[in-house]
PDB file of N, CA and C in Angstrom:
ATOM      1  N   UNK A   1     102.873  92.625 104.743  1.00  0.00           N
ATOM      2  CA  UNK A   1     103.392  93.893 104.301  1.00  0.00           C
ATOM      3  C   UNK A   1     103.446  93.887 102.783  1.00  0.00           C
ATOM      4  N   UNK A   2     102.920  95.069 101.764  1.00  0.00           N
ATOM      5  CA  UNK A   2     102.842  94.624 100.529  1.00  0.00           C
ATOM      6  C   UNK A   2     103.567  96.206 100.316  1.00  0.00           C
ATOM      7  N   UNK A   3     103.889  96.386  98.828  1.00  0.00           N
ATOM      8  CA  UNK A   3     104.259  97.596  98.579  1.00  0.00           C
ATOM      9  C   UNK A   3     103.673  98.771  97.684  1.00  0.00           C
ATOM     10  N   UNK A   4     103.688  99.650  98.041  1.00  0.00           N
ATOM     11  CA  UNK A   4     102.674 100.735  96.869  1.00  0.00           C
ATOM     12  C   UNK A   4     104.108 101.639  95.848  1.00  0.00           C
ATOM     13  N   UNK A   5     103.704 101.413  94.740  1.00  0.00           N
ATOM     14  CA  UNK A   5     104.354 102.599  93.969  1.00  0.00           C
ATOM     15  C   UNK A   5     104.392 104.264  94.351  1.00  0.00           C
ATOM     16  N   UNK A   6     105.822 104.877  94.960  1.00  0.00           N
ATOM     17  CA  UNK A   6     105.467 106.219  95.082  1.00  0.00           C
ATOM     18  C   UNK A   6     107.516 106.852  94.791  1.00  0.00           C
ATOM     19  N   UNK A   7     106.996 107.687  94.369  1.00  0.00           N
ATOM     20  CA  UNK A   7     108.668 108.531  94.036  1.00  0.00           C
ATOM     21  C   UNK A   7     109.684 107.460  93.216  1.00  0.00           C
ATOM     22  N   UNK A   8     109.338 106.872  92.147  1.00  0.00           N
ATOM     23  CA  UNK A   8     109.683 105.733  90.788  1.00  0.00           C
ATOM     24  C   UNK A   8     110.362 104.913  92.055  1.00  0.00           C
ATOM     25  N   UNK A   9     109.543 104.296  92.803  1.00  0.00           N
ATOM     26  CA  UNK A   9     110.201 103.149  93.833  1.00  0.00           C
ATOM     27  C   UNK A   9     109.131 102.435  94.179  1.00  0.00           C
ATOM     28  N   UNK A  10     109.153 101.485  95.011  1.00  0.00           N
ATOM     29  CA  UNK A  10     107.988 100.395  95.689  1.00  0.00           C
ATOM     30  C   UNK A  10     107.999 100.963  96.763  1.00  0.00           C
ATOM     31  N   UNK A  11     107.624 100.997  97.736  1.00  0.00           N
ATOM     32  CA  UNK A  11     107.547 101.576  99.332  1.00  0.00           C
ATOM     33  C   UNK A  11     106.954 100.255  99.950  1.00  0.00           C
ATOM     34  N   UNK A  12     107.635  99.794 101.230  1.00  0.00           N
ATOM     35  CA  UNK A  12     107.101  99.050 102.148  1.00  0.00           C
ATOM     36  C   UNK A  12     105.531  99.453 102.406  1.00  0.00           C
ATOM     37  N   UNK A  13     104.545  98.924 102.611  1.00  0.00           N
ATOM     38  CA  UNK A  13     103.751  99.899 103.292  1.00  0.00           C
ATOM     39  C   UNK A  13     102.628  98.331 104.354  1.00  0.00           C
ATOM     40  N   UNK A  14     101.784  99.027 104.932  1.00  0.00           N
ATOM     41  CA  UNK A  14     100.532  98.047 105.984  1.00  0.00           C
ATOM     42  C   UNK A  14      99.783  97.687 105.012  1.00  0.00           C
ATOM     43  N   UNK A  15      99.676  96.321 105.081  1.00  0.00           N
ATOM     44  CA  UNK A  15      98.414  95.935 104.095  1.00  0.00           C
ATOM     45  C   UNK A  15      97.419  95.206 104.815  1.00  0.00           C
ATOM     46  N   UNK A  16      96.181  95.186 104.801  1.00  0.00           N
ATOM     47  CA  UNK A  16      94.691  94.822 105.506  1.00  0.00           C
ATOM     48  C   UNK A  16      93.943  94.205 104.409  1.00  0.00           C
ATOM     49  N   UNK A  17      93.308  93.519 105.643  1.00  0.00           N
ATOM     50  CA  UNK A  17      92.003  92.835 104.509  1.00  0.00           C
ATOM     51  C   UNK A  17      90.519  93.684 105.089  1.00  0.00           C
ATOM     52  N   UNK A  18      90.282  93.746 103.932  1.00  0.00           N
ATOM     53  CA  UNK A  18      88.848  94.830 104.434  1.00  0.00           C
ATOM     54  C   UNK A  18      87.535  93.762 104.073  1.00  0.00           C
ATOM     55  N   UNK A  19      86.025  93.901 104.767  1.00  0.00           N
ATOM     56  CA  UNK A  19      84.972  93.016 104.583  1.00  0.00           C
ATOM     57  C   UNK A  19      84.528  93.993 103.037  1.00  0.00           C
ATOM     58  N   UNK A  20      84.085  93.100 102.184  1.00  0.00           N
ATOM     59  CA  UNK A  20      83.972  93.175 101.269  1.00  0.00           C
ATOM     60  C   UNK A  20      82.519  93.822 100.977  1.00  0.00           C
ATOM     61  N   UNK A  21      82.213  94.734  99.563  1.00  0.00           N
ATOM     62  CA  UNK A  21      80.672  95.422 100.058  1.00  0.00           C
ATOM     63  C   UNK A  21      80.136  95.222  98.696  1.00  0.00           C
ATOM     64  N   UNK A  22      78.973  95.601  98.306  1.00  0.00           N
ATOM     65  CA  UNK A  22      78.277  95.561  97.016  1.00  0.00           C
ATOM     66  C   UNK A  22      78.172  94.347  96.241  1.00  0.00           C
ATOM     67  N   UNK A  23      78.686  94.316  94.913  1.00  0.00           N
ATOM     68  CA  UNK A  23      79.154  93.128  94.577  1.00  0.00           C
ATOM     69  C   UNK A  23      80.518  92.677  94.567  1.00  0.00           C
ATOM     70  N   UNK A  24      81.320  93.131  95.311  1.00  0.00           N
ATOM     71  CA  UNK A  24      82.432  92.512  95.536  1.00  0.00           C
ATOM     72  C   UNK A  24      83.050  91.541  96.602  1.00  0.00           C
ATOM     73  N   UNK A  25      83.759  90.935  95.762  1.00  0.00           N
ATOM     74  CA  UNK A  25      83.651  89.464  96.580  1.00  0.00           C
ATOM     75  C   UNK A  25      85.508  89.748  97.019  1.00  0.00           C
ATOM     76  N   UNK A  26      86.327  90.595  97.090  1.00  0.00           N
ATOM     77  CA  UNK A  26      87.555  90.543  97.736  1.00  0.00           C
ATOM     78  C   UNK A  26      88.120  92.005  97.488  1.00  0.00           C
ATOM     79  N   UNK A  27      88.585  93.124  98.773  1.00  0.00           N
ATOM     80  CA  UNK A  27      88.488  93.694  99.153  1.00  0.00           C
ATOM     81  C   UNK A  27      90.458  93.711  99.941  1.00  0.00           C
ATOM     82  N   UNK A  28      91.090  94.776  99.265  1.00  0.00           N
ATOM     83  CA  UNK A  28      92.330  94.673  99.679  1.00  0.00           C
ATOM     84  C   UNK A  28      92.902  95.895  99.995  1.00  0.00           C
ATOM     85  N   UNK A  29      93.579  96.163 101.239  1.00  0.00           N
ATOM     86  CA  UNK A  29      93.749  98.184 101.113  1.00  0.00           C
ATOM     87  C   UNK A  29      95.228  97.787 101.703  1.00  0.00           C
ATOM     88  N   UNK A  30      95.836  98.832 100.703  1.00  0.00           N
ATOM     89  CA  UNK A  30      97.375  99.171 101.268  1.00  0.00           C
ATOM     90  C   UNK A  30      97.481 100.385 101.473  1.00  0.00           C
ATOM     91  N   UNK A  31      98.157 101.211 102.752  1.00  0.00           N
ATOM     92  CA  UNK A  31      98.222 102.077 103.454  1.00  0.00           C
ATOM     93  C   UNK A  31      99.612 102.044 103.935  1.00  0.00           C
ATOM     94  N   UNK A  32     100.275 103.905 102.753  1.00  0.00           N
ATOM     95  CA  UNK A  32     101.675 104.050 103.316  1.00  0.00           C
ATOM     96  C   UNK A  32     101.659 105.416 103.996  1.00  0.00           C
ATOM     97  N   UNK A  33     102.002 105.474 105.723  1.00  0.00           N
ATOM     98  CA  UNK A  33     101.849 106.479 106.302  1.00  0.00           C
ATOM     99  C   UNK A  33     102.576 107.663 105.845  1.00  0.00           C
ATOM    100  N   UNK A  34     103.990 107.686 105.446  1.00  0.00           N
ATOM    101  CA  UNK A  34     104.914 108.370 104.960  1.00  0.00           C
ATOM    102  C   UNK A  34     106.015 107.690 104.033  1.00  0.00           C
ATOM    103  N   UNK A  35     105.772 108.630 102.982  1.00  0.00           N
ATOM    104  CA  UNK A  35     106.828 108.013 101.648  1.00  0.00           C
ATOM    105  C   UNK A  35     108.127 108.527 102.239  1.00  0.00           C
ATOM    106  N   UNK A  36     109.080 107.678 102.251  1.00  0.00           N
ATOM    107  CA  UNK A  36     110.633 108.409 102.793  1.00  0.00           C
ATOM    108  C   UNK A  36     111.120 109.040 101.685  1.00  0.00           C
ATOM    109  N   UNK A  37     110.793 109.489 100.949  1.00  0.00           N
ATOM    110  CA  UNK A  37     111.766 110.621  99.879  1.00  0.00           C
ATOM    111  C   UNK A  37     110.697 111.803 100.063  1.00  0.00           C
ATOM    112  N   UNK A  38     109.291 111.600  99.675  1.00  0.00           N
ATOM    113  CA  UNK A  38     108.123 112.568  99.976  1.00  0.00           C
ATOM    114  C   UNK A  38     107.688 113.317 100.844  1.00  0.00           C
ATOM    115  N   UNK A  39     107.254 112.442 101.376  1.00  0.00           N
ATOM    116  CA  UNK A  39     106.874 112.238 102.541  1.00  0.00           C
ATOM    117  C   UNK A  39     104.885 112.411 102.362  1.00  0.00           C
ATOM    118  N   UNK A  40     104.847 111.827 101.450  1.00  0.00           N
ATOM    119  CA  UNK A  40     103.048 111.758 101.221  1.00  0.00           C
ATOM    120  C   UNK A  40     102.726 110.368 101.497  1.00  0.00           C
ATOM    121  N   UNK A  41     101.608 110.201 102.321  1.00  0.00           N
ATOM    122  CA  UNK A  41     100.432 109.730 102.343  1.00  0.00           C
ATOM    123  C   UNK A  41      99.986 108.978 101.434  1.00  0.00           C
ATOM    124  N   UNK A  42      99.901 107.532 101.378  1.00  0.00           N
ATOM    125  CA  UNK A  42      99.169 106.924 100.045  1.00  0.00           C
ATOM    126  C   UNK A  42      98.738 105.975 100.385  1.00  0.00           C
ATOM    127  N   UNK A  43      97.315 105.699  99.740  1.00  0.00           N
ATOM    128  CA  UNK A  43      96.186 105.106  99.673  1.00  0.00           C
ATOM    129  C   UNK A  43      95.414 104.119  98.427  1.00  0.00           C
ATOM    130  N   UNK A  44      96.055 102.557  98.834  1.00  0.00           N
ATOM    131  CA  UNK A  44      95.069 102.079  97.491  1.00  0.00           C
ATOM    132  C   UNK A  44      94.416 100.722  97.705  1.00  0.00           C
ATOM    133  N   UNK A  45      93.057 101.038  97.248  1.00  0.00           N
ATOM    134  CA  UNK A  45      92.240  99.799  97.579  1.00  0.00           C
ATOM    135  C   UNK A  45      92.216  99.264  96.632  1.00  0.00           C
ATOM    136  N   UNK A  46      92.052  97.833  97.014  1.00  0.00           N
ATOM    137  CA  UNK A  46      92.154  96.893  95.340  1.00  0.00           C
ATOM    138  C   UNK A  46      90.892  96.168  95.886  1.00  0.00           C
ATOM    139  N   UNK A  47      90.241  96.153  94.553  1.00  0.00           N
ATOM    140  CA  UNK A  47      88.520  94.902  95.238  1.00  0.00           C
ATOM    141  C   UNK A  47      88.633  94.615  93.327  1.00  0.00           C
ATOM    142  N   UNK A  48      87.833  93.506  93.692  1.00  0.00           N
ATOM    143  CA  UNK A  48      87.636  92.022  92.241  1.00  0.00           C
ATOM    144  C   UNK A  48      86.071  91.840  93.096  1.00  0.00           C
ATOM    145  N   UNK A  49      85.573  92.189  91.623  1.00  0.00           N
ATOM    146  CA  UNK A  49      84.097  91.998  91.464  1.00  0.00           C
ATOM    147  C   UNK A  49      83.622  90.806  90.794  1.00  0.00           C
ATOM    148  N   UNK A  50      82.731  89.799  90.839  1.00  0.00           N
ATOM    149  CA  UNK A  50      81.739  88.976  90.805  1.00  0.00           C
ATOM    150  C   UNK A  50      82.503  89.059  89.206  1.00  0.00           C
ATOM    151  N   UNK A  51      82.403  89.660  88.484  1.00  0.00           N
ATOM    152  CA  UNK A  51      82.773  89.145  86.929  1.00  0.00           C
ATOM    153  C   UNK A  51      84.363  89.281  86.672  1.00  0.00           C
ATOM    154  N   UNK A  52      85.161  89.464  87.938  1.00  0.00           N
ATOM    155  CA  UNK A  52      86.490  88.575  87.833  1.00  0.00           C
ATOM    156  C   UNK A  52      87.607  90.138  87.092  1.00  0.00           C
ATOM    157  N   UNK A  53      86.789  91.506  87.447  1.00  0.00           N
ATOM    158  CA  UNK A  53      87.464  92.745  87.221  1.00  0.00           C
ATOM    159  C   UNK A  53      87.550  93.191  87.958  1.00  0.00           C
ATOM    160  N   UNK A  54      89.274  93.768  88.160  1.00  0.00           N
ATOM    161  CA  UNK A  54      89.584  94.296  89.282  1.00  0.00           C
ATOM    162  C   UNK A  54      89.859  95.953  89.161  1.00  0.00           C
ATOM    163  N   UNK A  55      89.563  96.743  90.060  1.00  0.00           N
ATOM    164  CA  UNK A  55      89.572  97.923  90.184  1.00  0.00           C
ATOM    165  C   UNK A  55      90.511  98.434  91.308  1.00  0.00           C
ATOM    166  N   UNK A  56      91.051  99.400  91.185  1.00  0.00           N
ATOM    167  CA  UNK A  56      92.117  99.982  91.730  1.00  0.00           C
ATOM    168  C   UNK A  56      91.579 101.440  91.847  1.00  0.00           C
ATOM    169  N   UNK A  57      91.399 101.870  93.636  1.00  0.00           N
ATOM    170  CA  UNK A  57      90.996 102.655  93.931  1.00  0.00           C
ATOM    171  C   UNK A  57      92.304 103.854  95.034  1.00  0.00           C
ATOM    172  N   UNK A  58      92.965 104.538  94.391  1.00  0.00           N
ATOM    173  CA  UNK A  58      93.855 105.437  94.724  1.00  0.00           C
ATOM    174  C   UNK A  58      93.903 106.824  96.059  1.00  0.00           C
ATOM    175  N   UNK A  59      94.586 106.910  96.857  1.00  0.00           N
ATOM    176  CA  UNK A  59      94.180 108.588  97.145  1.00  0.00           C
ATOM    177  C   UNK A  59      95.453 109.264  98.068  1.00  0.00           C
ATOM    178  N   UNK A  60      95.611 110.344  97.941  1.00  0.00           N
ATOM    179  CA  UNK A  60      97.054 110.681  98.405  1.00  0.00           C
ATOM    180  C   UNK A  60      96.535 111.829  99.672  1.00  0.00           C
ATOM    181  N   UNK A  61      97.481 111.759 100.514  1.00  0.00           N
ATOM    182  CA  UNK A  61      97.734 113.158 101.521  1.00  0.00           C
ATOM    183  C   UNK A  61      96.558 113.254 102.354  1.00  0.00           C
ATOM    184  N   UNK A  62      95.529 114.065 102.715  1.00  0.00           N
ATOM    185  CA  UNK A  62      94.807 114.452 103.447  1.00  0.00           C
ATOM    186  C   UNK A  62      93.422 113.651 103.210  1.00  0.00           C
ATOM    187  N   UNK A  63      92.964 113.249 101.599  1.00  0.00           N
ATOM    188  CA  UNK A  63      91.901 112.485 100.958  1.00  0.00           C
ATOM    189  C   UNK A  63      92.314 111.157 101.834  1.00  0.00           C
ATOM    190  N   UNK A  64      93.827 110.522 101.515  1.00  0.00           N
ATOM    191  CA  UNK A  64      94.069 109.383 102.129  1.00  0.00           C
ATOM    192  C   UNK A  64      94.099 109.410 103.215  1.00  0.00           C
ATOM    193  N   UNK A  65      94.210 110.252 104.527  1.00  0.00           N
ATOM    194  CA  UNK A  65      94.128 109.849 105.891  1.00  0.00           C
ATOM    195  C   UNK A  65      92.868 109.586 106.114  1.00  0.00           C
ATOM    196  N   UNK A  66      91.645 110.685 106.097  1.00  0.00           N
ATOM    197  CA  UNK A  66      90.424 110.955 105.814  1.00  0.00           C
ATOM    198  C   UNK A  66      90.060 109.127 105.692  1.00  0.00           C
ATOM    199  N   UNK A  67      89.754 108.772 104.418  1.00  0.00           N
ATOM    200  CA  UNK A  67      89.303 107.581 104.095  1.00  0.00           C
ATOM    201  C   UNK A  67      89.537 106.505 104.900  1.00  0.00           C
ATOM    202  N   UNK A  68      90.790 106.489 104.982  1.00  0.00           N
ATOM    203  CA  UNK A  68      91.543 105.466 106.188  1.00  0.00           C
ATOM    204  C   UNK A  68      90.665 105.622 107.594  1.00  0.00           C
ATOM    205  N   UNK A  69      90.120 106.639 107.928  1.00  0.00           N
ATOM    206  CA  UNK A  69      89.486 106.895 109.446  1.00  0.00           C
ATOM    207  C   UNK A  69      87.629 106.581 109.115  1.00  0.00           C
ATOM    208  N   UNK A  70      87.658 106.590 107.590  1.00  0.00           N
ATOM    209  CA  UNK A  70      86.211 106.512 107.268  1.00  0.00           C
ATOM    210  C   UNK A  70      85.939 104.771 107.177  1.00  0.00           C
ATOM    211  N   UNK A  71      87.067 104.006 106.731  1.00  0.00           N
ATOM    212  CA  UNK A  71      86.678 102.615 106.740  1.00  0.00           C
ATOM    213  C   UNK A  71      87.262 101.595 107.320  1.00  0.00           C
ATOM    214  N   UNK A  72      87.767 102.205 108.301  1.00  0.00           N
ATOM    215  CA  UNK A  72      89.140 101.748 109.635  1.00  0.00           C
ATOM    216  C   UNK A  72      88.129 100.433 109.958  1.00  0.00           C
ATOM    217  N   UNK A  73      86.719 100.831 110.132  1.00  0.00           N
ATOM    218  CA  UNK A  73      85.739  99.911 111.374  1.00  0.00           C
ATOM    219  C   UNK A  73      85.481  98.223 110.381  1.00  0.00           C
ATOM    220  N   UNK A  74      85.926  98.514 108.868  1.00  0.00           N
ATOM    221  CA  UNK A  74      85.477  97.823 107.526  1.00  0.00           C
ATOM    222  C   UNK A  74      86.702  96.821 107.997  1.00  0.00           C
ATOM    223  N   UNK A  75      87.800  96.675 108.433  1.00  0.00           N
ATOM    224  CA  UNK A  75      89.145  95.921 108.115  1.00  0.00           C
ATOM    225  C   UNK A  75      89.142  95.103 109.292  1.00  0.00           C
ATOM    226  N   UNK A  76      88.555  93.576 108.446  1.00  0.00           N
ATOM    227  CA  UNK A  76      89.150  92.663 109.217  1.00  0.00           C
ATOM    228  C   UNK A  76      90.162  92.267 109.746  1.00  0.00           C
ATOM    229  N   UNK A  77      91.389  92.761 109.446  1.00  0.00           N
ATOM    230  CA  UNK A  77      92.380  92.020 109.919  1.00  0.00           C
ATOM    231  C   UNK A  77      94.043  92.245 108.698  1.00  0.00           C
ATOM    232  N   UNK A  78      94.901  92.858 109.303  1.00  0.00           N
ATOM    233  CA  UNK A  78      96.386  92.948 108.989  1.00  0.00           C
ATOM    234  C   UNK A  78      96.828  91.717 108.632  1.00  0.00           C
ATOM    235  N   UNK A  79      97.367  92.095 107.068  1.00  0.00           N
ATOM    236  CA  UNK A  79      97.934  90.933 106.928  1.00  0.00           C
ATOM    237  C   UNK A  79      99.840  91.043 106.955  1.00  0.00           C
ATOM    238  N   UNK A  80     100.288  90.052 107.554  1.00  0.00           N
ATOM    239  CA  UNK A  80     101.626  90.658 107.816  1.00  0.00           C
ATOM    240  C   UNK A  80     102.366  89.115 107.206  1.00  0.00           C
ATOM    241  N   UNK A  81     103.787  89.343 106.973  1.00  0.00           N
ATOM    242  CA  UNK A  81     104.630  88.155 105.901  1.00  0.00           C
ATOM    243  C   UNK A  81     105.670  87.836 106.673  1.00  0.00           C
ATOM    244  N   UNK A  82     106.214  86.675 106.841  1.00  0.00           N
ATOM    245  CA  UNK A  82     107.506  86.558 107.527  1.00  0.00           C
ATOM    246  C   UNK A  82     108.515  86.203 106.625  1.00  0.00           C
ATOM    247  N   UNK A  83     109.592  87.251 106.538  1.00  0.00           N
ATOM    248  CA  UNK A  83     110.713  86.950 105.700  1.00  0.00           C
ATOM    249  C   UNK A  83     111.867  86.560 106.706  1.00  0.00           C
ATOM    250  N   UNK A  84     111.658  85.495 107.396  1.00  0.00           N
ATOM    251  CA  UNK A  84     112.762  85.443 108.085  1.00  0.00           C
ATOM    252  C   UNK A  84     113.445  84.529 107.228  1.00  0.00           C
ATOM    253  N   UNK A  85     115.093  84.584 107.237  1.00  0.00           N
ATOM    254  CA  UNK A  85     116.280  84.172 106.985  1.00  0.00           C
ATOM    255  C   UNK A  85     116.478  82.464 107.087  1.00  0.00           C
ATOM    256  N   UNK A  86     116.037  82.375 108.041  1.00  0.00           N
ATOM    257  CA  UNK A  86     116.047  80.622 108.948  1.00  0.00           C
ATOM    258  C   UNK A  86     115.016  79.759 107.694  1.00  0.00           C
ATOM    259  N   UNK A  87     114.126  80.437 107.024  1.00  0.00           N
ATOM    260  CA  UNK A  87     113.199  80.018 106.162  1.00  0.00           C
ATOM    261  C   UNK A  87     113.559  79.477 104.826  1.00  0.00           C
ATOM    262  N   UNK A  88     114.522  80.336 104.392  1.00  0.00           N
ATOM    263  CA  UNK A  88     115.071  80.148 103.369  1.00  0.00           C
ATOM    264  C   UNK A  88     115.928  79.310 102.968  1.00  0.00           C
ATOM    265  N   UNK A  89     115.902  78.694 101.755  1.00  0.00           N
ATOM    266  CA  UNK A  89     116.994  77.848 100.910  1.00  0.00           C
ATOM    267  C   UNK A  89     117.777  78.390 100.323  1.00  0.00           C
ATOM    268  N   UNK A  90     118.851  77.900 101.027  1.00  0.00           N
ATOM    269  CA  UNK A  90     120.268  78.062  99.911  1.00  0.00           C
ATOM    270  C   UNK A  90     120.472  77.768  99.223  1.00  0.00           C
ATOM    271  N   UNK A  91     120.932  78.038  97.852  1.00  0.00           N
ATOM    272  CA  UNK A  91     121.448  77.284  96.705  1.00  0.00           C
ATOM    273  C   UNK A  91     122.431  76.701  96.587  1.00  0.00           C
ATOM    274  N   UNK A  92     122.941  75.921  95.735  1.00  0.00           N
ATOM    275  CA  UNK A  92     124.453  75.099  96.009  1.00  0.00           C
ATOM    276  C   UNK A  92     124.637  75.339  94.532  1.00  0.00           C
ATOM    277  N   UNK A  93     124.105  76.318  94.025  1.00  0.00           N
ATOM    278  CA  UNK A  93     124.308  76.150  91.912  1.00  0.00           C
ATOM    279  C   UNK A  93     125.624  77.036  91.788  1.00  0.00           C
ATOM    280  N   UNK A  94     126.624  76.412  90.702  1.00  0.00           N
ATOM    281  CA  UNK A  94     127.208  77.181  90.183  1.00  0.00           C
ATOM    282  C   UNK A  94     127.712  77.078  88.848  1.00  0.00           C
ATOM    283  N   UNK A  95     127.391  77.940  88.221  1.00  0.00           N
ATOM    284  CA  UNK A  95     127.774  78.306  86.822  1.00  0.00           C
ATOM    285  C   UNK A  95     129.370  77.925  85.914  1.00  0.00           C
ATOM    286  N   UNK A  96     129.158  76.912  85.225  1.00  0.00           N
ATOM    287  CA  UNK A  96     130.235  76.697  84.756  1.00  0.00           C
ATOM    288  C   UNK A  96     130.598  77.305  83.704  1.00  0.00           C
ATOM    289  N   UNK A  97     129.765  78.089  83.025  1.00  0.00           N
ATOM    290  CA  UNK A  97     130.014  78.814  81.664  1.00  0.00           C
ATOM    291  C   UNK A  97     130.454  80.155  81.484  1.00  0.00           C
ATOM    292  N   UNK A  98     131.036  80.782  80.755  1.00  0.00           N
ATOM    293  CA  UNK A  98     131.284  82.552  80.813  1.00  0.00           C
ATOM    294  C   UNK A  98     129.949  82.936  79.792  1.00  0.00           C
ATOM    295  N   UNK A  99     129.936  83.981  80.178  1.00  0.00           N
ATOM    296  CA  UNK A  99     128.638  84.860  79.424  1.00  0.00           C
ATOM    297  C   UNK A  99     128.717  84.687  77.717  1.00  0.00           C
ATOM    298  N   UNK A 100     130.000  83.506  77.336  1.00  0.00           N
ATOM    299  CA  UNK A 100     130.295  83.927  75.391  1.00  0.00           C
ATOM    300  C   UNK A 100     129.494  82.273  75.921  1.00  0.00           C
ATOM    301  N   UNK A 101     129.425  81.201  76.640  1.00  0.00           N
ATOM    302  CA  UNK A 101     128.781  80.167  76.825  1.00  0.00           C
ATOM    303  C   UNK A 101     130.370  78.997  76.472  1.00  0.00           C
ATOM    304  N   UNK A 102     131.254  79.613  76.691  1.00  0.00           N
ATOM    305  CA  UNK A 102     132.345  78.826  77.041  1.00  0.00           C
ATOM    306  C   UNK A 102     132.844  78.285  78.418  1.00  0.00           C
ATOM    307  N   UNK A 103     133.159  77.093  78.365  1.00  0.00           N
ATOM    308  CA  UNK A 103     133.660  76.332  79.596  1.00  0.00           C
ATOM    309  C   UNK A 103     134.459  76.922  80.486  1.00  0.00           C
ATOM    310  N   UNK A 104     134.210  77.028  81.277  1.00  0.00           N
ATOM    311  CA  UNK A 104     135.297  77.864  82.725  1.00  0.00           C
ATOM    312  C   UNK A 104     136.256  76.749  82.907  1.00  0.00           C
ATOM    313  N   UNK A 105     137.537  77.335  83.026  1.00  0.00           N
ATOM    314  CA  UNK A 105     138.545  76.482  83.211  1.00  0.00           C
ATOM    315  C   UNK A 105     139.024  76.960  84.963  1.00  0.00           C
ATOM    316  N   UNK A 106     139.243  75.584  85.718  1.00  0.00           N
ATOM    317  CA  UNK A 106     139.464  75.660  87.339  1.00  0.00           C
ATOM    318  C   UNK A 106     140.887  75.242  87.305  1.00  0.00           C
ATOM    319  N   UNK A 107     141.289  76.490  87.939  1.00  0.00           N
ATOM    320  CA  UNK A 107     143.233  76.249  88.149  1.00  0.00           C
ATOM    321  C   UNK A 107     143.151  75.668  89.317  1.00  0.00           C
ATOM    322  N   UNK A 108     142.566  75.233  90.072  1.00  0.00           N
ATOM    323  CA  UNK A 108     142.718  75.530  91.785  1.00  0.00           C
ATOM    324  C   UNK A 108     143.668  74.023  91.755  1.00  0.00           C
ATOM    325  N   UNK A 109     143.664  73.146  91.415  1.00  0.00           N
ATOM    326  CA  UNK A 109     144.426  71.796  91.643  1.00  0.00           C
ATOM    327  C   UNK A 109     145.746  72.174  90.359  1.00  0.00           C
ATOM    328  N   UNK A 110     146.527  72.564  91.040  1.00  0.00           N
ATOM    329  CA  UNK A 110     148.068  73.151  90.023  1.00  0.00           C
ATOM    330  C   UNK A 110     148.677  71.961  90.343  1.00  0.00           C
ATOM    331  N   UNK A 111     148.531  70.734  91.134  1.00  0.00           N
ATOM    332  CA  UNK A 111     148.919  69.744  90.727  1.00  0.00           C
ATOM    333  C   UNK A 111     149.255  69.140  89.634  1.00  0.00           C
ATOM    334  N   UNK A 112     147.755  68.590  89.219  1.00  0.00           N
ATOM    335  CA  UNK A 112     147.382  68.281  88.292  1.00  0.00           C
ATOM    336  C   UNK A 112     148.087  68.573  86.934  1.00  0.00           C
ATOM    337  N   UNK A 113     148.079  69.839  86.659  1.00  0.00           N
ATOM    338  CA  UNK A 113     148.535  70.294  85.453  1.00  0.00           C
ATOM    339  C   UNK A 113     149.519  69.447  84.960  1.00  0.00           C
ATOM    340  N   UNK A 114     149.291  70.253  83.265  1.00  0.00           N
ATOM    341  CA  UNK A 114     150.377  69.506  82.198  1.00  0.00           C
ATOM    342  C   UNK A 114     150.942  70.036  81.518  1.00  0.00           C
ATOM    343  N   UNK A 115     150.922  71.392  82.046  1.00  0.00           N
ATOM    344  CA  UNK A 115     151.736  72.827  80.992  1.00  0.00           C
ATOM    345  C   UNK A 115     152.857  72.544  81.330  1.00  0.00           C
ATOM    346  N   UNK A 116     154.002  72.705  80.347  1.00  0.00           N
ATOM    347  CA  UNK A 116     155.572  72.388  80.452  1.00  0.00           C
ATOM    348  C   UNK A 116     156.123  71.345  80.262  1.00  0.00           C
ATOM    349  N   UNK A 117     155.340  70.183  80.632  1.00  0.00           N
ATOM    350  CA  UNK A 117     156.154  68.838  80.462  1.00  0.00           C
ATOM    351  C   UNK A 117     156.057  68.061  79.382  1.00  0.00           C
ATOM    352  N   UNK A 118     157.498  67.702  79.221  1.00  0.00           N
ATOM    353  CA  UNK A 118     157.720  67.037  77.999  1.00  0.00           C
ATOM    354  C   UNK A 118     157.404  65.403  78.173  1.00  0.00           C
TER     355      UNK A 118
END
């Protein structure tokens, strides 16, 4: 799942790998059925040509369904990401400094202390 720019946000959207044509050697299409604030249609192919320049090929609303049905037969294969939770590392870091880069002082052991005594 990759995301396309639409309504100053990222949008989830389907991302595919398409067989590659001409001189291009990698071939990438992201396809968002409906923008949730919009609700448009968006369309963008990304392909990297033989001299290592990449082009960004755009199309919105009715152009973008259209295309999508014109090179549906071209796409090898959905690429999909697993963000599962179970995957991830926790951190154990914590910040001893305040934002001026002074030492944080820890009351939590009021034992300890030495305020008051003579």
């Amino acid at each position: 799942m990759g995301y396309i720019h639409c309504c100053s946000g990222l949008r989830k959207c389907k991302t595919f790998s398409v067989k590659p044509y001409d001189n291009y050697i990698f071939c990438e299409l992201d396809y968002l059925e409906s923008c949730p604030v919009c609700g448009n249609t968006v369309l963008q192919l990304t392909r990297l040509n033989n001299n290592n320049e990449i082009s960004v090929y755009r199309l919105k609303n009715k152009k973008a369904r259209k295309f999508f049905e014109k090179i549906k037969h071209y796409i090898i294969a959905e690429k999909t990401y697993n963000y599962s939770a179970l995957n991830r590392q926790q951190g154990r870091f914590y910040l001893y400094y305040n934002e001026y880069g002074v030492k944080k002082k820890c009351f939590s052991n009021l034992s300890t202390m030495t305020l008051g005594k003579l």
